[in-house]
Every structure is written in C-alpha cells, then in structure tokens.
N, C-alpha and C. Protein backbone atom coordinates (compact mmCIF):
# COMPACT_ATOMS: atom_id res chain seq x y z
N UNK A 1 125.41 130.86 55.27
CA UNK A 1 125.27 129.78 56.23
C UNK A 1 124.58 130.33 57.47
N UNK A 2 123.82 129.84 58.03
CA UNK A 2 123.14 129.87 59.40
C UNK A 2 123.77 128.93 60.85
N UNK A 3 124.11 129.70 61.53
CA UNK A 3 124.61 129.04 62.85
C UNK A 3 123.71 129.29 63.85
N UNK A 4 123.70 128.53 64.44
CA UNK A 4 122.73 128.08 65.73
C UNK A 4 123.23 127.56 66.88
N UNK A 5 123.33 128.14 68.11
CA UNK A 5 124.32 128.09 69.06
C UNK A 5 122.95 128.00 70.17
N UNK A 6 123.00 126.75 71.28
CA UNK A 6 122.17 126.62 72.59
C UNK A 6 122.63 126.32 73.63
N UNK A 7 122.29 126.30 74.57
CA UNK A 7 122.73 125.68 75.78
C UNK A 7 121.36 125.43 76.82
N UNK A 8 120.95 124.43 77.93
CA UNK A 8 120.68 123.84 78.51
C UNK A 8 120.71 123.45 79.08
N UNK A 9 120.35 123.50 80.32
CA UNK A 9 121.16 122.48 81.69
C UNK A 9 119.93 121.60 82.45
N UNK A 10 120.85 120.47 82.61
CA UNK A 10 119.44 119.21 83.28
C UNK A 10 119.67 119.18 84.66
N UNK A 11 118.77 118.50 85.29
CA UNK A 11 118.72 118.40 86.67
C UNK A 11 119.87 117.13 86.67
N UNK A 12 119.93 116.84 88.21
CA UNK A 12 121.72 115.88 88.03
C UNK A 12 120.63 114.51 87.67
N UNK A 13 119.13 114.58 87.94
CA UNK A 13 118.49 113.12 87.46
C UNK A 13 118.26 113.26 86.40
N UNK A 14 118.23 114.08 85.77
CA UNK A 14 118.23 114.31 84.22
C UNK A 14 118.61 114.30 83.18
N UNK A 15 119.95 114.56 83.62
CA UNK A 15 121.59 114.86 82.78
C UNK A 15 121.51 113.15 81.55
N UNK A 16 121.50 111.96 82.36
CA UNK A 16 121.70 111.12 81.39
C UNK A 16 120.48 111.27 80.41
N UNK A 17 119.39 111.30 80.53
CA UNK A 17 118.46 110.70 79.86
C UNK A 17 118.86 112.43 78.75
N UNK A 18 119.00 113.20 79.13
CA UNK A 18 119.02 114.39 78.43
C UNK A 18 120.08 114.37 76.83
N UNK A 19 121.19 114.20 77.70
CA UNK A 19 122.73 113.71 76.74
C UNK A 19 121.59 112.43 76.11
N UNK A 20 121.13 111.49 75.97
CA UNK A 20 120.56 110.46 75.32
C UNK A 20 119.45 111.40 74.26
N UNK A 21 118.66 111.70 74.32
CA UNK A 21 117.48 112.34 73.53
C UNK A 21 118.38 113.32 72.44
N UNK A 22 118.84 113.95 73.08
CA UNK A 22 120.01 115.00 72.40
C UNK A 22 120.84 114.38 71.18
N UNK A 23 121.72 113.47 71.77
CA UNK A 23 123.09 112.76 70.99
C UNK A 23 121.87 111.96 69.63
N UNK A 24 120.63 111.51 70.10
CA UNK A 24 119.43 110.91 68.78
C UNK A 24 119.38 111.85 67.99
N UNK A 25 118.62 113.55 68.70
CA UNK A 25 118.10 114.13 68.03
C UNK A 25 119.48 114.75 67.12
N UNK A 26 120.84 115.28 67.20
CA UNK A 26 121.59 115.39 67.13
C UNK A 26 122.08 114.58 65.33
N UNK A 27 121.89 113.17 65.44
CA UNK A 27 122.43 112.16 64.67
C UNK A 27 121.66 112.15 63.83
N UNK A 28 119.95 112.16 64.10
CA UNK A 28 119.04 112.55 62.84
C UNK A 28 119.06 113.75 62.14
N UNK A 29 119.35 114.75 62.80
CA UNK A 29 119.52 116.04 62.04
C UNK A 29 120.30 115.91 61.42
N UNK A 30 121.40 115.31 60.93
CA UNK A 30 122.60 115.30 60.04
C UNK A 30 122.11 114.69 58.97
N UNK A 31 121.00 113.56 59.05
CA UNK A 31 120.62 113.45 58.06
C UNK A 31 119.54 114.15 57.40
N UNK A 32 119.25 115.26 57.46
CA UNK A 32 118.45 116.50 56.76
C UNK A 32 119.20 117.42 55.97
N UNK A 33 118.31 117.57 54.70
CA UNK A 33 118.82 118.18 53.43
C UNK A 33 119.52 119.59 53.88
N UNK A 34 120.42 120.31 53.72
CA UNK A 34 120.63 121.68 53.79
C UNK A 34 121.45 121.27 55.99
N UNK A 35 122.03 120.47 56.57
CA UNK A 35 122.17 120.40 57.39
C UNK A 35 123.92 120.32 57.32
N UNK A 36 124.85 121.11 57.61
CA UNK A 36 126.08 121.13 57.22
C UNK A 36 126.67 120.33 58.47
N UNK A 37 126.52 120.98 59.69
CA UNK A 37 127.03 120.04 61.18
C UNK A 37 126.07 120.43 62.17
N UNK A 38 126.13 119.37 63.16
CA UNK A 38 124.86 119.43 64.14
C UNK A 38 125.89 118.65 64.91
N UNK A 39 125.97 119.43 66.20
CA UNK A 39 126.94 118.47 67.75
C UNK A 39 126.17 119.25 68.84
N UNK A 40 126.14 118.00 69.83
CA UNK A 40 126.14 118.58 71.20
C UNK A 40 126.98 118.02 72.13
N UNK A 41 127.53 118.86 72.92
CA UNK A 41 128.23 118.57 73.93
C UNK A 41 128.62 119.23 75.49
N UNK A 42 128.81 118.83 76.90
CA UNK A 42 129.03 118.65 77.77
C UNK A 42 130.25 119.48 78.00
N UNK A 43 129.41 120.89 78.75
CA UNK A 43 130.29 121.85 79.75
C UNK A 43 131.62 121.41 80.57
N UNK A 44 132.29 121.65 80.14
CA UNK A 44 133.77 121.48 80.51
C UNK A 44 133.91 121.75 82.25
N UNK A 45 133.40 123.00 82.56
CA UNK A 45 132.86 123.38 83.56
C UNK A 45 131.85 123.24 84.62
N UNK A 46 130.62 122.81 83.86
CA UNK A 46 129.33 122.13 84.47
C UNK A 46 128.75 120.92 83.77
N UNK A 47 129.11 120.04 84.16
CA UNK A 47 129.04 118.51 83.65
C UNK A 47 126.90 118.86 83.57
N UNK A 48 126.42 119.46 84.32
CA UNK A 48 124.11 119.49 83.83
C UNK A 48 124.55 120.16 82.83
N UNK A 49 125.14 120.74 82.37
CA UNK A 49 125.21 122.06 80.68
C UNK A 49 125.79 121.05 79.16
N UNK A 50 124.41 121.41 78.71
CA UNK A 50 124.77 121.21 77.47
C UNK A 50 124.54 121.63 76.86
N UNK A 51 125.67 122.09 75.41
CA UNK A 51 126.13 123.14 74.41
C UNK A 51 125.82 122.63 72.82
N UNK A 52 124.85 123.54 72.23
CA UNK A 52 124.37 122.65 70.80
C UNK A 52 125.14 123.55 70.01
N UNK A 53 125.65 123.21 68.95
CA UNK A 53 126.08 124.04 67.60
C UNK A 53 125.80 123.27 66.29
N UNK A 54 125.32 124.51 65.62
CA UNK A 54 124.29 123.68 64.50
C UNK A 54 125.24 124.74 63.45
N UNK A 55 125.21 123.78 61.92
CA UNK A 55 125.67 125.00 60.94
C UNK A 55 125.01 124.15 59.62
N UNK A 56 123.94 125.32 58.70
CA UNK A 56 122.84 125.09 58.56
C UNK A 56 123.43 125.94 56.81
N UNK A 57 122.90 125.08 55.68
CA UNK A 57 122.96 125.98 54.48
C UNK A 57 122.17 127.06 54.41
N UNK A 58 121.30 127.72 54.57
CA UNK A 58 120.37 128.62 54.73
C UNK A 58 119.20 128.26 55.57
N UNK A 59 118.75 129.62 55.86
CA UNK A 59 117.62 129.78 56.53
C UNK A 59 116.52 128.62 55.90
N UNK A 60 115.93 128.80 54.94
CA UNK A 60 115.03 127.81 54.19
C UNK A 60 115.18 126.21 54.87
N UNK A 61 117.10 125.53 54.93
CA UNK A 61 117.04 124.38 55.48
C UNK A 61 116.61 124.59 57.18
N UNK A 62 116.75 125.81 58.28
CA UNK A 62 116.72 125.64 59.46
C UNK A 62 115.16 125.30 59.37
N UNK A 63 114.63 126.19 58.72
CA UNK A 63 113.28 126.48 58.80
C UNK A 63 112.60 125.06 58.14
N UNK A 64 112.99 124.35 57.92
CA UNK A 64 112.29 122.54 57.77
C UNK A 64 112.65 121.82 58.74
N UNK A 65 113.68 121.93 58.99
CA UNK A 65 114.19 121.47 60.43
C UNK A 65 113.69 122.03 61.25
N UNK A 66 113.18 123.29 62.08
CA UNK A 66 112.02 123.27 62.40
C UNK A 66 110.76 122.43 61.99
N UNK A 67 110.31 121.98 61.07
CA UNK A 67 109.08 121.79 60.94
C UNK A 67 109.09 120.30 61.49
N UNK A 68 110.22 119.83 61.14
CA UNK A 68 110.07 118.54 61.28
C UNK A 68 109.55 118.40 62.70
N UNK A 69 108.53 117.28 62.78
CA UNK A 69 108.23 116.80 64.32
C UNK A 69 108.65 116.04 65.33
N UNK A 70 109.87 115.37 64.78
CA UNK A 70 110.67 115.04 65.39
C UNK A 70 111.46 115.97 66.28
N UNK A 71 112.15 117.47 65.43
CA UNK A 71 112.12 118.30 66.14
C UNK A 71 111.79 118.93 67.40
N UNK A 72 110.41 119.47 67.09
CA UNK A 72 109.76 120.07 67.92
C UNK A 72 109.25 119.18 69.34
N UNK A 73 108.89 117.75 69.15
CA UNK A 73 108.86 116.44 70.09
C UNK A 73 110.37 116.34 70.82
N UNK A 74 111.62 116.67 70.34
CA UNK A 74 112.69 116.87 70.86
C UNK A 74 113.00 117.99 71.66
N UNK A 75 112.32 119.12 71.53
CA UNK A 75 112.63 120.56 72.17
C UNK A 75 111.56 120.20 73.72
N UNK A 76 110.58 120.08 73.17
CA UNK A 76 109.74 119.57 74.19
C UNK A 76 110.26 118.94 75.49
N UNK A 77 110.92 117.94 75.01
CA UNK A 77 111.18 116.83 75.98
C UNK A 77 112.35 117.29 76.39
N UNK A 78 113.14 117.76 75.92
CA UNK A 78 114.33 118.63 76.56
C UNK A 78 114.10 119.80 77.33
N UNK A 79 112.86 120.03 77.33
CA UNK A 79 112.70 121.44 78.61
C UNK A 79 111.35 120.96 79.63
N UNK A 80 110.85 119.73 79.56
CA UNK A 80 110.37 119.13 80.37
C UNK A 80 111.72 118.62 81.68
N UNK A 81 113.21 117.85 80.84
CA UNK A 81 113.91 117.35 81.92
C UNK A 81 114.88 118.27 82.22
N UNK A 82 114.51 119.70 81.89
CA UNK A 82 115.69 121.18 82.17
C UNK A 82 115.23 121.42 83.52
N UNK A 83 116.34 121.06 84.00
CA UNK A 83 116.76 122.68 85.50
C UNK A 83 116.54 124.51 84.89
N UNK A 84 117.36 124.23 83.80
CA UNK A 84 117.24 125.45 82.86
C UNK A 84 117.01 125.80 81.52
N UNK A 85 115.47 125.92 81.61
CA UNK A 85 115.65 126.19 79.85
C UNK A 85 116.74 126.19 78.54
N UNK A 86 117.48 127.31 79.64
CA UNK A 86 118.39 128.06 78.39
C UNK A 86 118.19 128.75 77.30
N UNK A 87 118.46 128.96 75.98
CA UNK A 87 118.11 129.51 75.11
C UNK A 87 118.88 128.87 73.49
N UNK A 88 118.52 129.75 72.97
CA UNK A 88 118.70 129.50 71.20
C UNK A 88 119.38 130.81 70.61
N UNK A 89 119.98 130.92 70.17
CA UNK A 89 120.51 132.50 69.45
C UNK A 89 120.54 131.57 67.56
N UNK A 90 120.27 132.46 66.91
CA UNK A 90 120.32 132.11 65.25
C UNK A 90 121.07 133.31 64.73
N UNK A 91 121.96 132.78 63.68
CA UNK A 91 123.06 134.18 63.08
C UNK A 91 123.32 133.83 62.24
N UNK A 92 123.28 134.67 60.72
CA UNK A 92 123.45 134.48 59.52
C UNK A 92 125.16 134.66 59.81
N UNK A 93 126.02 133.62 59.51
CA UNK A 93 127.23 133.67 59.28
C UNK A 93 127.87 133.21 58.15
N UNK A 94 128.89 133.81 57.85
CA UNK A 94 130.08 134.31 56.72
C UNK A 94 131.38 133.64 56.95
N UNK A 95 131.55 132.86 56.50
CA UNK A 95 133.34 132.31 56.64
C UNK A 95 134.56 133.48 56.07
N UNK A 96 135.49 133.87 56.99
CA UNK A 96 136.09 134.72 56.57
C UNK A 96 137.42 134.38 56.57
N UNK A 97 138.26 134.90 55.65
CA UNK A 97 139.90 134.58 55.87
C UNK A 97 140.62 135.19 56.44
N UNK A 98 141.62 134.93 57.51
CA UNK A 98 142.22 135.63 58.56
C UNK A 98 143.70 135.93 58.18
C-alpha cells in the first residue's frame, strides 16, 4: 500500500474556497481504480491548515492519479490560494499487527 500524507495552509480569504476545491477533489479520487481512502481535513490547531491522507493500492494506482488532469488542475489551484505551499511526503506502507 502507498500512503500519502500533505498539508497546506490558505490565506484566512482563502480557507473557504480551498476546503471547497479539496473536499471535490477529495470525493473524485475515491472514485479511481487502485484508490483505498482519500480525506482531507482541518487543523485542530490552525483552522488555514489543511491535512490530506491518501491510502493508495500501489504505486502504479498513485501514479494515474497523478496523471489524471483533474489532478494536477487541482494541485495548481490549491497553491495559487496557499499562504503555504506545504508539502507531500509518499511511503510505501505495511499494515502490521501489534
């Protein structure tokens, strides 16, 4: 499995329209092949921060999800209305028993 962990923060005129583009792009990704869970949500702490977690059947499905242009038209427009970029981290993860 592939996990995908982001964060982002909007300007305070930003914040709605941001949570809006997001919670779309968010709801379409679930419907993509190889897409296990896709959420974003709102810093407990800093109401501009928002926190993506993606969990992905393999690399092969992230990597269409990339391609898609819906995608990439979504990343876009989310760092046009950023205060802060933020970033992306990707990690091949393992479910383990405790």
């Amino acid at each position: 499995m592939i996990l995908v962990t982001g964060t982002v923060t909007a300007k305070p005129d930003t914040v709605d329209e941001m949570l809006r583009v997001s919670s779309d792009h968010v709801h379409r990704s679930r419907t993509e092949p190889g897409c296990i869970s896709h959420h974003v949500s709102i810093d407990a702490d800093d109401p501009l921060t928002l926190h993506f977690i993606e969990r992905w059947q393999d690399e092969a499905a992230l990597k269409a999800h990339f391609a898609v242009k819906e995608s990439r038209v979504f990343w876009k427009t989310l760092q046009d209305l950023a205060a802060n970029a933020g970033g992306m981290s990707v990690y091949e993860a393992e479910k383990i028993r405790l």
